[in-house]
Protein backbone atom coordinates (compact mmCIF):
# COMPACT_ATOMS: atom_id res chain seq x y z
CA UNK A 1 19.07 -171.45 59.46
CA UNK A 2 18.15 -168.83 61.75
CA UNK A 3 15.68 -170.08 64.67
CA UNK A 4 12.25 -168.74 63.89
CA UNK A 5 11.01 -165.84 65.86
CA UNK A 6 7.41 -166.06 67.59
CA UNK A 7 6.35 -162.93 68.12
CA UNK A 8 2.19 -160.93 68.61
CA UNK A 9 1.98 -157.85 66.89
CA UNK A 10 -0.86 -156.41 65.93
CA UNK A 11 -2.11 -159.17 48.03
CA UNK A 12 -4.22 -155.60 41.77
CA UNK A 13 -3.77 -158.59 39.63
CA UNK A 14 -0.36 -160.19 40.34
CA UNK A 15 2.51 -160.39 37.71
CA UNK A 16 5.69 -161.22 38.27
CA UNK A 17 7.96 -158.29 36.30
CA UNK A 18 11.48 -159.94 35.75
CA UNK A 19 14.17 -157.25 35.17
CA UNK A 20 17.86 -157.15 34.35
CA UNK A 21 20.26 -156.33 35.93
CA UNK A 22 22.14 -152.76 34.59
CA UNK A 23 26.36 -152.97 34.85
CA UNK A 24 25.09 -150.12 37.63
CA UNK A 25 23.19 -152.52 39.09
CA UNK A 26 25.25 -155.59 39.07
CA UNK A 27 27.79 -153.65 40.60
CA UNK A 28 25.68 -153.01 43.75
CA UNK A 29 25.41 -156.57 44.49
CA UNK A 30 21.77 -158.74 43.94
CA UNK A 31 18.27 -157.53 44.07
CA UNK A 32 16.71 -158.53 47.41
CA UNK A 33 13.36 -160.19 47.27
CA UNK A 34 10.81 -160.47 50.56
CA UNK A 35 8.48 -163.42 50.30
CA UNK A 36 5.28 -163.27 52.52
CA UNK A 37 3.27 -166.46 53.22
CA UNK A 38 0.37 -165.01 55.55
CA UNK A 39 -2.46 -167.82 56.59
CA UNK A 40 -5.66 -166.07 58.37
CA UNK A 41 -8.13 -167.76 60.85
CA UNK A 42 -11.74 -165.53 59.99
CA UNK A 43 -13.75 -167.44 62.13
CA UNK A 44 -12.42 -168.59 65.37
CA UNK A 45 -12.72 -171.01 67.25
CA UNK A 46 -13.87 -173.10 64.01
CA UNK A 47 -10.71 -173.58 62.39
CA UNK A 48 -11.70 -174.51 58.83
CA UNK A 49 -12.53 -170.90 57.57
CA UNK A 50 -9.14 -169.60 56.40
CA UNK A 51 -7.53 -167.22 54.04
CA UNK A 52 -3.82 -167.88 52.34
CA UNK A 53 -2.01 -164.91 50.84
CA UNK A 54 1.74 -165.12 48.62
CA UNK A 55 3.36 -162.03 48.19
CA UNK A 56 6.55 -161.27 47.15
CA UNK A 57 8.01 -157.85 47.05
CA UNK A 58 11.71 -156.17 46.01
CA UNK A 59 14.24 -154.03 47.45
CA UNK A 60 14.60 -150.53 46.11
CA UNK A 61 15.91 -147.08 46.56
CA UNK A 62 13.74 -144.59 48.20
CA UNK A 63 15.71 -142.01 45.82
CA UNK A 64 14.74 -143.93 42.35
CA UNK A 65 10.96 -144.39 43.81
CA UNK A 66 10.57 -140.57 44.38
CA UNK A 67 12.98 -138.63 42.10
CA UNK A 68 11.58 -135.81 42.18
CA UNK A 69 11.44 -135.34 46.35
CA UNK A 70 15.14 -136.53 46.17
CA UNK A 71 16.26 -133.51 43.39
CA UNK A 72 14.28 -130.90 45.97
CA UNK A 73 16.41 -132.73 49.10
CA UNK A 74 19.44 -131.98 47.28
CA UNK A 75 18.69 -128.71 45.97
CA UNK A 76 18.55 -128.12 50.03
CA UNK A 77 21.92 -129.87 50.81
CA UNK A 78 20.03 -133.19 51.85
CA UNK A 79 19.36 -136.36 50.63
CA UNK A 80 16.82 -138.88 50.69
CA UNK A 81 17.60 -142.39 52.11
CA UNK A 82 15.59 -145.41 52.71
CA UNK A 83 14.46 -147.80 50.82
CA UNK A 84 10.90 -149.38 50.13
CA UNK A 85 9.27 -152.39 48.93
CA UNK A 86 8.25 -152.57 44.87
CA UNK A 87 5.13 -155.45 44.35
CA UNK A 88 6.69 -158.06 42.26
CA UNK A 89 3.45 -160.54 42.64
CA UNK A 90 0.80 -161.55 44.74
CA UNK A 91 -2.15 -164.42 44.89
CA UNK A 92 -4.49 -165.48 47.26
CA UNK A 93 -6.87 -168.37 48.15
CA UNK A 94 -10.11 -168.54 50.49
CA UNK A 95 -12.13 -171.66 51.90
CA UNK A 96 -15.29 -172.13 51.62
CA UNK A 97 -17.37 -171.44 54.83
CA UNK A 98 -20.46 -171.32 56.59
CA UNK A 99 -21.61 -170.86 60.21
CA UNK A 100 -24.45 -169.85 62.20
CA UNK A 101 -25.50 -167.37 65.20
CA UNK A 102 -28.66 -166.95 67.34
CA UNK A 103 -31.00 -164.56 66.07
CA UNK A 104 -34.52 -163.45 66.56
CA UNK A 105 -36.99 -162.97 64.00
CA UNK A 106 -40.78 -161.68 65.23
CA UNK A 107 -39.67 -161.93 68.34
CA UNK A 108 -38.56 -165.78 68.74
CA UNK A 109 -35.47 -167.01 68.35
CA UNK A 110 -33.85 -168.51 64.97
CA UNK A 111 -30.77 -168.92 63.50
CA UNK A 112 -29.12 -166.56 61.09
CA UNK A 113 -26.85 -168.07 58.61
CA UNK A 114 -23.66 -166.89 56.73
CA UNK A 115 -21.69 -168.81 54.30
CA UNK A 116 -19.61 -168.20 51.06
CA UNK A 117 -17.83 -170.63 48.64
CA UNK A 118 -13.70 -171.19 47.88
CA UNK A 119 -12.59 -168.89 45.75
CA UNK A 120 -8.87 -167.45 44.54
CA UNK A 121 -7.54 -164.15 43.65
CA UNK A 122 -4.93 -162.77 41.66
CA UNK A 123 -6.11 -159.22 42.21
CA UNK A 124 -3.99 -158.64 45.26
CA UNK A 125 -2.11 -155.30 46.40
CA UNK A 126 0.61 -154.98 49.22
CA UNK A 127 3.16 -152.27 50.09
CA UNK A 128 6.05 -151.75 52.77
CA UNK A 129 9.25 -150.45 53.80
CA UNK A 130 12.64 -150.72 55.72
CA UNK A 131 12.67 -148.97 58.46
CA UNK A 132 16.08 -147.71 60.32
CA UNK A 133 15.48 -147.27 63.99
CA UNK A 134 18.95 -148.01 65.42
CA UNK A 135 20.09 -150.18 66.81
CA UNK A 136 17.01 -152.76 65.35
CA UNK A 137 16.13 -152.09 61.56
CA UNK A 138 12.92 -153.27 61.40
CA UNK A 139 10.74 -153.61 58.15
CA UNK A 140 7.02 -152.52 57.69
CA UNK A 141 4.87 -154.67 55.73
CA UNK A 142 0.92 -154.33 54.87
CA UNK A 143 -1.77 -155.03 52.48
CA UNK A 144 -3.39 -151.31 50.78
CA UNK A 145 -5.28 -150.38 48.08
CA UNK A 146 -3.57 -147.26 47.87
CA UNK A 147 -0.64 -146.90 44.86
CA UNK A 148 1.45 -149.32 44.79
CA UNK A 149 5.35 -149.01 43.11
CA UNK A 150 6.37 -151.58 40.54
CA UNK A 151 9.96 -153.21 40.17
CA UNK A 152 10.62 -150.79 36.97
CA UNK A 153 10.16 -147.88 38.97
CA UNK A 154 6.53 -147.13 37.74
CA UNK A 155 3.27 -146.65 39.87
CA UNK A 156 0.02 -148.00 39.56
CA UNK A 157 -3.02 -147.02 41.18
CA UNK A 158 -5.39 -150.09 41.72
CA UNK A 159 -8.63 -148.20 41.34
CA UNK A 160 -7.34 -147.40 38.09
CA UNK A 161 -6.98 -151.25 37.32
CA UNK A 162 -10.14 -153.15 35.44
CA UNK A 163 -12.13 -155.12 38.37
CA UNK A 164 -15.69 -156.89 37.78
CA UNK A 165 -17.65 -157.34 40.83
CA UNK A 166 -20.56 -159.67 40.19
CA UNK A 167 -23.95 -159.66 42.68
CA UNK A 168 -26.51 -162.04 43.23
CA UNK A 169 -27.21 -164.28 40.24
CA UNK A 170 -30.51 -166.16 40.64
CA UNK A 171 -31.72 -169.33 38.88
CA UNK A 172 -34.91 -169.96 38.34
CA UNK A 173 -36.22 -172.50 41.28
CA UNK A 174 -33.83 -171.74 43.24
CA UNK A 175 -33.72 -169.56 46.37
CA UNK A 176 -34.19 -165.88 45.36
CA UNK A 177 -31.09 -163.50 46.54
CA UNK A 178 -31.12 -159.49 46.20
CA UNK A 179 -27.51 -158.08 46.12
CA UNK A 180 -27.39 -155.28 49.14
CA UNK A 181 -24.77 -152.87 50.09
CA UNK A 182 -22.02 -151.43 47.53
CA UNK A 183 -18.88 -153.21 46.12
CA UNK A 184 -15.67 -151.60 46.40
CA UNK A 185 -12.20 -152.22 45.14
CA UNK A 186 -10.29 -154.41 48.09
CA UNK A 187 -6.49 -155.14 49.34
CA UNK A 188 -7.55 -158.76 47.99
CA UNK A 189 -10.03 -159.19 45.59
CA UNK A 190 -11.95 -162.41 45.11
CA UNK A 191 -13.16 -163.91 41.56
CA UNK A 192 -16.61 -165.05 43.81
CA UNK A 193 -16.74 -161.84 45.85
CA UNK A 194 -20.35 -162.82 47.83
CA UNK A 195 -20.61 -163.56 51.03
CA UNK A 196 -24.32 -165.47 51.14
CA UNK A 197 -26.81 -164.35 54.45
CA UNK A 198 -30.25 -166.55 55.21
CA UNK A 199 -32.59 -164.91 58.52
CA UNK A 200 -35.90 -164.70 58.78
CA UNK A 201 -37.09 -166.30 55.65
CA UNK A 202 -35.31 -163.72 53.82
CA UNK A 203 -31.76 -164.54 51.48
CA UNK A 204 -29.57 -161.88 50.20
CA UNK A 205 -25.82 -161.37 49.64
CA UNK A 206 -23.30 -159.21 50.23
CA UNK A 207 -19.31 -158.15 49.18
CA UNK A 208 -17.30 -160.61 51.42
CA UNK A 209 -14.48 -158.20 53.42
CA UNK A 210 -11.24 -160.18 53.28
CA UNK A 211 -9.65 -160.83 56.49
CA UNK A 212 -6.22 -158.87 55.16
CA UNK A 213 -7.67 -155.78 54.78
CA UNK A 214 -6.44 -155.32 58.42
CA UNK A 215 -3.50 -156.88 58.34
CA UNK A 216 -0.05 -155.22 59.41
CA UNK A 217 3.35 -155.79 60.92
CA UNK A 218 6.27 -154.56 62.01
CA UNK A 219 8.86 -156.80 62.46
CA UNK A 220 12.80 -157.12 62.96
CA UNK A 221 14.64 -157.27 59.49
CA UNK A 222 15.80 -161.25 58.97
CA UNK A 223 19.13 -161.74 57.40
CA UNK A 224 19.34 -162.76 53.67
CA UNK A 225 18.94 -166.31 53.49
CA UNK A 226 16.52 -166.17 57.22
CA UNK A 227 13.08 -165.65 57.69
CA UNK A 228 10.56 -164.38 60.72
CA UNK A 229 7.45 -166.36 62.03
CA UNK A 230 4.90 -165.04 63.97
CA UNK A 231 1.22 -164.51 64.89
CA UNK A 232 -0.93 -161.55 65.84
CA UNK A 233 -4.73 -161.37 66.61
CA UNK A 234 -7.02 -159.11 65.26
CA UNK A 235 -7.92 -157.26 68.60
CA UNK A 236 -8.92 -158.64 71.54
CA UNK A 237 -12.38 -160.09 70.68
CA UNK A 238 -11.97 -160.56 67.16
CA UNK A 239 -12.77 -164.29 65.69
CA UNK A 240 -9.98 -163.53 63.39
CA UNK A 241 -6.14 -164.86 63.94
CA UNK A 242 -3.02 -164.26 61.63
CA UNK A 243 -0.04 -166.70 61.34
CA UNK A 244 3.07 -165.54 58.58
CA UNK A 245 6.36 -166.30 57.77
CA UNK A 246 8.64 -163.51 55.64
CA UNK A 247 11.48 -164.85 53.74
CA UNK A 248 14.12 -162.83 52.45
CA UNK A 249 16.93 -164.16 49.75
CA UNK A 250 18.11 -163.02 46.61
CA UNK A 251 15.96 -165.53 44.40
CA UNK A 252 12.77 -163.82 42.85
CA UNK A 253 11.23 -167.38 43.29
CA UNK A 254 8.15 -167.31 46.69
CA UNK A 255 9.16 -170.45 47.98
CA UNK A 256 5.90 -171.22 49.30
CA UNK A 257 4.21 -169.71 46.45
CA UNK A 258 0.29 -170.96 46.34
CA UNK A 259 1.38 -174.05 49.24
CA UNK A 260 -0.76 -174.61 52.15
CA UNK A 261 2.24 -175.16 54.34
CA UNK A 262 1.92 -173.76 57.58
């Protein structure tokens, strides 16, 4: 196996859509899967706030993806190359955590606190690309909640999709929470979506921003069968730090898929 890499640079509900192969297709050799195991740090130095995201994406034809910008490119004498990345599945996992930072409420200081609870999703959109810049071909690899393309060919736009975002829910005799701030559609969308704030006698909650939502790479192709590792920090001063490993083989099976493993 291929020494791993260390390098610093800079997951819509998931399905996995199994398709056979065409006598076209079988002819051009095996589909080529990309498996992404990406393990975020949100609150660092304190290690034990962490995000996991499984995402496993397809090879295909830039041509097939956009058929109508490759009929203009040959109505010009051209053609399109390239080829992008198709969303096979995704899922995602978050810890539960809680922390605390000075604050100062009628002029003394206090404590503010922040906390939310563990929580999965399978509502979890990604996109990406080859990328031929010779001699290295490199590949391009993000979360979005922009349209994504589907291993059939298809599109889907995950705004379109059904999402329920839930705010504060209050029980009697218990603390009293207003919901503040709007809910929008995310790259990763959590069933608990909250994110729980306590300062100055006051308790409300708000939509918790997944750590992925800034998360992108560029990174030397691996060889079928190989994989990359690296890290990247969120900017300079940021509390959050990113650690991934990209697999690429011709088996549709994430071979980390949902494992805490790295």
């Amino acid at each position: 196996m291929k020494k791993p890499v260390f390098i610093a640079v800079s997951l819509v509900a998931g399905f996995l859509f199994p398709a056979a192969l065409s006598p076209v297709a079988a002819l051009a050799g095996p589909k080529i899967y990309w498996h992404f195991t990406i393990k975020a740090f949100v609150d660092l130095p304190d290690t034990n706030g962490v995000e996991w995201a499984w995402v496993t994406m397809v090879e295909f034809d830039k041509p097939k993806a956009f058929p109508a910008e490759a009929e203009v490119a040959e109505d010009y004498g051209g053609k399109l190359e390239g080829t992008i990345f198709a969303f096979v599945q995704g899922t995602a996992w978050r810890s539960a955590h809680r922390y605390q930072r000075d604050a100062t409420c009628n002029g003394r200081p206090s404590k503010s606190e922040t906390y939310w609870e563990a929580s999965e999703s399978d509502s979890v959109y990604a996109m990406g690309q080859l990328i031929d810049t010779n001699p290295v071909y490199s590949f391009r690899f993000g979360f979005t909640n922009r349209r994504i393309l589907l291993p059939d060919g298809s599109w889907i736009e995950p705004g379109s999709e059904a999402n329920v975002f839930t705010g504060a829910i209050n029980i009697e005799g218990g603390v009293h929470e207003e919901t503040r701030g709007h809910f929008h559609l995310q790259v990763v969308n959590y069933m608990d979506d909250l994110e729980h704030h306590r300062r100055c006698g006051k308790a409300w909650v708000e939509q918790y921003l997944t750590a992925f939502r800034s998360f992108h790479i560029v990174e030397e192709r691996p060889a079928i069968g190989q994989y990359v590792f690296g890290q990247t920090l969120d900017g300079p001063t940021s509390r959050k730090h990113f650690v991934y490993r990209v697999d690429r083989s011709t088996s549709p099976e994430h071979p980390f898929w949902k494992q805490q493993t790295m």
